[in-house]
C-alpha atoms as a PDB file:
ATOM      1  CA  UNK A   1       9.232 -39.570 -29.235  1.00  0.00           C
ATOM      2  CA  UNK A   2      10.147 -39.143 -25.806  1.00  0.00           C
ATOM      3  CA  UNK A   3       7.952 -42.181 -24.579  1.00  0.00           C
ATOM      4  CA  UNK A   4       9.874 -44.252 -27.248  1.00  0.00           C
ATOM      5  CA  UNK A   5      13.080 -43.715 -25.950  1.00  0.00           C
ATOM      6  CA  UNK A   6      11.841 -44.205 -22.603  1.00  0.00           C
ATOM      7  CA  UNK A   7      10.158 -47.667 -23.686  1.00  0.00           C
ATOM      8  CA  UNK A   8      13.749 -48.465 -25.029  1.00  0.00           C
ATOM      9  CA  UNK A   9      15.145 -47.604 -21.384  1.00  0.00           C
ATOM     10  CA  UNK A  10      12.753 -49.744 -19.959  1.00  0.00           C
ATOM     11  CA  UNK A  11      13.698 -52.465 -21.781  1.00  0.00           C
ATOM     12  CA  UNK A  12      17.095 -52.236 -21.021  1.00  0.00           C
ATOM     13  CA  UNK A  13      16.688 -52.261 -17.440  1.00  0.00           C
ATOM     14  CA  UNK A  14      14.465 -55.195 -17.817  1.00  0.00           C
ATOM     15  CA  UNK A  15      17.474 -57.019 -19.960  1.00  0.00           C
ATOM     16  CA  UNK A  16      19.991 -55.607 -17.666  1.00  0.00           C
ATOM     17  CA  UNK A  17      18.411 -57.291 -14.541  1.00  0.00           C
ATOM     18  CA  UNK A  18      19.065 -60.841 -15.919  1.00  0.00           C
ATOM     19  CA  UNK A  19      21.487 -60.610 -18.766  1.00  0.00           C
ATOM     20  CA  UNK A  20      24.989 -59.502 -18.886  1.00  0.00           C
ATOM     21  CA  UNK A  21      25.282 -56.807 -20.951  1.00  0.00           C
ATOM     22  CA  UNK A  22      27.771 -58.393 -23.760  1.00  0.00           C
ATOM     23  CA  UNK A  23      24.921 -60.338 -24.405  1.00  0.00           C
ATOM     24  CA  UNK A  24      22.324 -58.022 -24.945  1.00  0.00           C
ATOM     25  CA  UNK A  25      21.760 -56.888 -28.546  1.00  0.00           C
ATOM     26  CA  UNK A  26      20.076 -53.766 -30.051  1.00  0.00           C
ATOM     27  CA  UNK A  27      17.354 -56.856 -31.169  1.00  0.00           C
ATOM     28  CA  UNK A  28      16.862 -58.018 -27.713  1.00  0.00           C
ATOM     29  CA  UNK A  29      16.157 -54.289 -27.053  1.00  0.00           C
ATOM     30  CA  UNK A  30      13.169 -54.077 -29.346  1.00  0.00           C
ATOM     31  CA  UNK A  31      11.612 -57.007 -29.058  1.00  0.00           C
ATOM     32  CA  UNK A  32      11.645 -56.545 -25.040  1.00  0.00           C
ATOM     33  CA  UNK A  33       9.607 -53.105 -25.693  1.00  0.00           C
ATOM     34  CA  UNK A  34       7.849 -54.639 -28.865  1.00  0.00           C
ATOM     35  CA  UNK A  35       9.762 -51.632 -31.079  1.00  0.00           C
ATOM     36  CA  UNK A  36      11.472 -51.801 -34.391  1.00  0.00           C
ATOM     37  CA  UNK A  37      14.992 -51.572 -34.816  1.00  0.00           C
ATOM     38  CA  UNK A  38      14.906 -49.030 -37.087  1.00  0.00           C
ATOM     39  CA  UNK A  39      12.937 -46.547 -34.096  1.00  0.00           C
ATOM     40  CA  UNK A  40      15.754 -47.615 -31.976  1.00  0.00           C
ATOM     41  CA  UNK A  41      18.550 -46.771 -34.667  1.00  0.00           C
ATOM     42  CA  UNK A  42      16.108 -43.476 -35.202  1.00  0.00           C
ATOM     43  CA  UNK A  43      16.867 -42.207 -31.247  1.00  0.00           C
ATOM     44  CA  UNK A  44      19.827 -44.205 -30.422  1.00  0.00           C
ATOM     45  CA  UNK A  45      23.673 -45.101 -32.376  1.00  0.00           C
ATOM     46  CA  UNK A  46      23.631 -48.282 -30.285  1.00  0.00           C
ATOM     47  CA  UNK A  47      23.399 -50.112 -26.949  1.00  0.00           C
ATOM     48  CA  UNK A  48      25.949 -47.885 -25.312  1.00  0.00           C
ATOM     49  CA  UNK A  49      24.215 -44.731 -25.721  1.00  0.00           C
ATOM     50  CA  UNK A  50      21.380 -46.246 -24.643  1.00  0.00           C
ATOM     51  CA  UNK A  51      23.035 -46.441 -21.411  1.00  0.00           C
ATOM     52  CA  UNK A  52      24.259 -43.374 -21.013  1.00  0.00           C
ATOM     53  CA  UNK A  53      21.012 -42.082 -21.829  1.00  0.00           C
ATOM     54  CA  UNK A  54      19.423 -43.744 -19.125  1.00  0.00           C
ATOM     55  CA  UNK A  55      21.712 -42.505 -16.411  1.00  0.00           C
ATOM     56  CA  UNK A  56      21.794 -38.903 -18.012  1.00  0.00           C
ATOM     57  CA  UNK A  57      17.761 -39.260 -17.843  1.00  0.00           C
ATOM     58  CA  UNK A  58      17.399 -40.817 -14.583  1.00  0.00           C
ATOM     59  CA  UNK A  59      19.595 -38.607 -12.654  1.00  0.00           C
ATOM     60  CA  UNK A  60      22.072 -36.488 -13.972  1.00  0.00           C
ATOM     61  CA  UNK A  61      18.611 -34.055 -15.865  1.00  0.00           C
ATOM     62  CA  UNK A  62      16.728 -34.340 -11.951  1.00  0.00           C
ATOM     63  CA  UNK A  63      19.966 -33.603 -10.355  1.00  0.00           C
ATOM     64  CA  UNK A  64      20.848 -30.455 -12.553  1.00  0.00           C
ATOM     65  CA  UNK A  65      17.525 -29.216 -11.266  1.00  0.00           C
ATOM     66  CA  UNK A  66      17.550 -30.161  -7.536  1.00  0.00           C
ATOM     67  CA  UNK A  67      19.397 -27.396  -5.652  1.00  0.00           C
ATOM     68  CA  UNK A  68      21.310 -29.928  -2.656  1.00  0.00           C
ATOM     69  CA  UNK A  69      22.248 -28.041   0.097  1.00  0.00           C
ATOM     70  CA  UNK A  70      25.228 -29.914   0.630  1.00  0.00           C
ATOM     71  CA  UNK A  71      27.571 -31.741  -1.156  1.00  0.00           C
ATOM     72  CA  UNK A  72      26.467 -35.357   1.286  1.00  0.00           C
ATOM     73  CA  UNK A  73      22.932 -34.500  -0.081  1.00  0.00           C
ATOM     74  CA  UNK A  74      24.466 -34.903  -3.464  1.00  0.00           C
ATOM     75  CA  UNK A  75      26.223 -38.101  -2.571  1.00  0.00           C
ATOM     76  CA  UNK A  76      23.405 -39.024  -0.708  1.00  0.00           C
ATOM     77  CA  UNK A  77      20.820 -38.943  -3.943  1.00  0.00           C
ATOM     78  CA  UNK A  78      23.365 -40.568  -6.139  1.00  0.00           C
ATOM     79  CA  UNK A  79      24.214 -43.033  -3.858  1.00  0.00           C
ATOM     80  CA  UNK A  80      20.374 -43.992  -3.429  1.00  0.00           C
ATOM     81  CA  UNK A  81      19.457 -43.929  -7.114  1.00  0.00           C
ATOM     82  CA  UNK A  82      22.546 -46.266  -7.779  1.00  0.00           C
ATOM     83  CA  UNK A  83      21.257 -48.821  -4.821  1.00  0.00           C
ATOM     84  CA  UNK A  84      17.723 -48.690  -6.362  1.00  0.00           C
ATOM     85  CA  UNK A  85      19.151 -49.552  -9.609  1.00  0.00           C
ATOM     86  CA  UNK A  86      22.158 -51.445  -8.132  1.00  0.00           C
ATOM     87  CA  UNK A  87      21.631 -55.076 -10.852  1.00  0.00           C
ATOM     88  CA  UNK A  88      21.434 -52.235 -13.731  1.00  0.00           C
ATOM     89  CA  UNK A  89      24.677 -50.119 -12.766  1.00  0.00           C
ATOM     90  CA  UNK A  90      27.013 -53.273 -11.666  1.00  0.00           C
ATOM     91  CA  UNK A  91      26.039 -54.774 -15.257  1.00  0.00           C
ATOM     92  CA  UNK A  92      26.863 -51.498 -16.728  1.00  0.00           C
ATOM     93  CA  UNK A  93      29.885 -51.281 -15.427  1.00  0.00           C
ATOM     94  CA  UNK A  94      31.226 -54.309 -16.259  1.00  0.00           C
ATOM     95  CA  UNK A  95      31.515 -52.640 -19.977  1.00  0.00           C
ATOM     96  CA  UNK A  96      35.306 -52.217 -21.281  1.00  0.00           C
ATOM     97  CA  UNK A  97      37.404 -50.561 -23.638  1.00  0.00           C
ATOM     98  CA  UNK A  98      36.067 -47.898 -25.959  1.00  0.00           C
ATOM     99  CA  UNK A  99      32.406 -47.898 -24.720  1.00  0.00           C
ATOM    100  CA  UNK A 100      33.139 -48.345 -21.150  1.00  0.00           C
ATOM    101  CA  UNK A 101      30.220 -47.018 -19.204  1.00  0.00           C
ATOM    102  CA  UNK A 102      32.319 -45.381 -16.986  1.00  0.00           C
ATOM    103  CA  UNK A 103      33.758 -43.105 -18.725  1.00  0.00           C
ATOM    104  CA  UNK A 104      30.004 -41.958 -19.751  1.00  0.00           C
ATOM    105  CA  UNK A 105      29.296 -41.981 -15.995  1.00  0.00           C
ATOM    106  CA  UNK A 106      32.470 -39.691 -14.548  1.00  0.00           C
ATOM    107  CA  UNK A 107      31.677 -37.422 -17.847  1.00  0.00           C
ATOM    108  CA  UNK A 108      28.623 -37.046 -17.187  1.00  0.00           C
ATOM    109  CA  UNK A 109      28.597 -36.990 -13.470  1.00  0.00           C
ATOM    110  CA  UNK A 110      31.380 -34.627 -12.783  1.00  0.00           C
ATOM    111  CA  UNK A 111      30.315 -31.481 -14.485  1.00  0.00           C
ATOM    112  CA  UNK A 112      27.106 -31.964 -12.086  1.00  0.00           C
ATOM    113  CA  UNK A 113      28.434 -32.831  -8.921  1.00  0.00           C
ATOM    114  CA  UNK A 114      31.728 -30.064  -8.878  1.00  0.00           C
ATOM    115  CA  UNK A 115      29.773 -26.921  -7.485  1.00  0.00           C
ATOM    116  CA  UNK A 116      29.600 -29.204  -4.870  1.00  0.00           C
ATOM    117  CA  UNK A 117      32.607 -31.026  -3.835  1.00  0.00           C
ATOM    118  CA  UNK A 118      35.125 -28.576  -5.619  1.00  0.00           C
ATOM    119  CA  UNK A 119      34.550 -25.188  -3.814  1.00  0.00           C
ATOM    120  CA  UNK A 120      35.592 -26.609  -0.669  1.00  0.00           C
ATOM    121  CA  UNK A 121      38.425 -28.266  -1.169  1.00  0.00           C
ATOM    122  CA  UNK A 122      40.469 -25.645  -3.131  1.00  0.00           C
ATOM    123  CA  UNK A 123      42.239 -22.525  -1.233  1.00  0.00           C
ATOM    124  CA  UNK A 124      43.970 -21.505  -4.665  1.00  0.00           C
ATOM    125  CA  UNK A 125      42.893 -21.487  -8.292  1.00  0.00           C
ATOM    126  CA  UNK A 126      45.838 -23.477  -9.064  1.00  0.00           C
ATOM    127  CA  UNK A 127      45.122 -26.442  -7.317  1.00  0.00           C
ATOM    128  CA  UNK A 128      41.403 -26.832  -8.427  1.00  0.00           C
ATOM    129  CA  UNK A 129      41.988 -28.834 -11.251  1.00  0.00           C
ATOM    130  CA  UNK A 130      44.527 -31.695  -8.963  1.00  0.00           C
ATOM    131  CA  UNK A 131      42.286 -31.575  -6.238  1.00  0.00           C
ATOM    132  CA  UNK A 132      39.020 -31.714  -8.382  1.00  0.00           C
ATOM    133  CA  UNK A 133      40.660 -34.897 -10.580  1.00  0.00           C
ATOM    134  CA  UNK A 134      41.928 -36.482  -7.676  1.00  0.00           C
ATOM    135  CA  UNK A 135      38.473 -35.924  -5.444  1.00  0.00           C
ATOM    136  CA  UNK A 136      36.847 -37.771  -8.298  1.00  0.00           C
ATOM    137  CA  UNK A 137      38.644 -40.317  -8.853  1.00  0.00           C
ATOM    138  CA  UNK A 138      38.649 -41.497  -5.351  1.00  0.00           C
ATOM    139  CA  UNK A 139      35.400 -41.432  -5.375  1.00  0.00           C
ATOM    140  CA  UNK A 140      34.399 -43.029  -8.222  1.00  0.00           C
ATOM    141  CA  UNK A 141      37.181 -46.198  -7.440  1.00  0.00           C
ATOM    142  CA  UNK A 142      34.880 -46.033  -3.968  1.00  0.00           C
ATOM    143  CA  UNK A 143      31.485 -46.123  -5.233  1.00  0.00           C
ATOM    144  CA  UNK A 144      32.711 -48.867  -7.795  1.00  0.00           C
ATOM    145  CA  UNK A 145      33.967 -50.688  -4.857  1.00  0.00           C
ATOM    146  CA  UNK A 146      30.861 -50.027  -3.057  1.00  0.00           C
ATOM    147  CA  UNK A 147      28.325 -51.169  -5.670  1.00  0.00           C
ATOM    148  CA  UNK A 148      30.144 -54.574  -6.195  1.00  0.00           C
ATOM    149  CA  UNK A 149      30.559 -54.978  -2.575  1.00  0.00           C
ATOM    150  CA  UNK A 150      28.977 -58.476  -0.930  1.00  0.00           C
ATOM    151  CA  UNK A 151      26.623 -57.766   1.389  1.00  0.00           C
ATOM    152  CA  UNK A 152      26.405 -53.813   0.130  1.00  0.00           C
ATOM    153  CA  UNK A 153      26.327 -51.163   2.619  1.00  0.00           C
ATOM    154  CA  UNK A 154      23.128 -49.559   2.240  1.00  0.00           C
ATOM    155  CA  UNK A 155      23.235 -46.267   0.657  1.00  0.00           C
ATOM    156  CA  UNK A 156      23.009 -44.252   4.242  1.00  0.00           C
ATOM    157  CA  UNK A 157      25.785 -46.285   5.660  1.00  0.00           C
ATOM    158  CA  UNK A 158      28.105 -45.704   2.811  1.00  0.00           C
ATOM    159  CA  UNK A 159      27.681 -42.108   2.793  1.00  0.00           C
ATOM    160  CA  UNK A 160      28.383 -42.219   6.650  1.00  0.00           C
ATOM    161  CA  UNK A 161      31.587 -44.176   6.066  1.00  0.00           C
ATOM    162  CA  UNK A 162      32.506 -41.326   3.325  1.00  0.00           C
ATOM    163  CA  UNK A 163      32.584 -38.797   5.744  1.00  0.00           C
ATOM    164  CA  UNK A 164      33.657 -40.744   8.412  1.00  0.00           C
ATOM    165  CA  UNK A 165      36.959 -41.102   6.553  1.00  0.00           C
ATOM    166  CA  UNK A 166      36.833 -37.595   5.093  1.00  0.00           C
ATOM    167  CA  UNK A 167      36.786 -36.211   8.342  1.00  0.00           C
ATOM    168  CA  UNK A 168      39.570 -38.128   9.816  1.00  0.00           C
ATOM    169  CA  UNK A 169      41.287 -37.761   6.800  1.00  0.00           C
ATOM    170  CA  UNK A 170      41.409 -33.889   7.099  1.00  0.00           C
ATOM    171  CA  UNK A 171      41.733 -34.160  10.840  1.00  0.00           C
ATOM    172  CA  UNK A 172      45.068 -36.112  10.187  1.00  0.00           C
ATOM    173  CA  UNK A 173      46.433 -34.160   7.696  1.00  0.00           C
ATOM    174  CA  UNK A 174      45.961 -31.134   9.626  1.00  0.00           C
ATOM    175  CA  UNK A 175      48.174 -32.397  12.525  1.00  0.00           C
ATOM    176  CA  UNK A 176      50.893 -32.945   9.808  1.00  0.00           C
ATOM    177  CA  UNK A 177      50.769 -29.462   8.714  1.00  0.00           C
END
């Protein structure tokens, strides 16, 4: 069963490397892994959890069991699996409305990545849950940014420019205080 599914992920990175992802259908899918729609319909609802699956299975299960040492290790993994995949994710996230990708992406990304980025930016339990929305959704609007960018940073000099502006960031907003 698990080799199915995976056969189904397959395809749709092979689909996903040429064709947009509107145009992809749940037939396309099958007959690009030679499987029958009813085993797809067996292990998936429909194209969209398909993709979710795939990130969930190519990162977010090997980064639940990685222990980073830092939160840029994090970033730094994420932001490398994304560039290796980089045709897959930008046609993912072209995906609107009520199957957007990426609102399968934060969800499933942010539970992962808060040990790391949280901790240090909250002195009080009441402002976890501001600083925690508002650290992720900078982010995310970044990597977006970064992943459609033309000619693309590659994933080390991204995560440099991250903390280059998260340090001067902090360093500014100390002198305010």
């Amino acid at each position: 069963m698990h080799d199915t599914k995976h056969a189904f992920g397959s395809a749709m990175h092979t689909l996903m490397a040429k064709v947009p992802f509107a145009r992809i259908t749940v037939g396309d899918i099958c007959e690009t892994c030679g499987m029958s729609r009813k085993s797809f319909y067996y292990h998936f609802r429909d194209k969209y959890e398909l993709l979710g699956w795939v990130f969930e299975t190519e990162f977010i299960h090997p980064a639940k069991e990685t222990p980073f040492p830092t939160v840029w290790d994090f970033v730094h993994a994420l932001c490398h699996y994304l560039h290796t995949h980089r045709a897959f994710y930008v046609n993912a996230f072209t995906v609107c409305g009520q199957n957007a990708f990426a609102e399968q992406f934060y969800q499933l990304l942010r539970p992962v990545a808060a040990p790391y980025v949280v901790p240090g930016f909250t002195e009080h339990a009441d402002e976890s849950s501001f600083n925690e929305n508002y650290l992720f959704d900078a982010f995310f609007c970044s990597l977006l940014r970064w992943l459609h960018g033309k000619p693309a940073l590659s994933p080390d000099e991204y995560v440099e420019a991250i903390k280059a502006v998260t340090c001067h960031t902090a360093a500014f907003f100390q002198q305010l205080s």
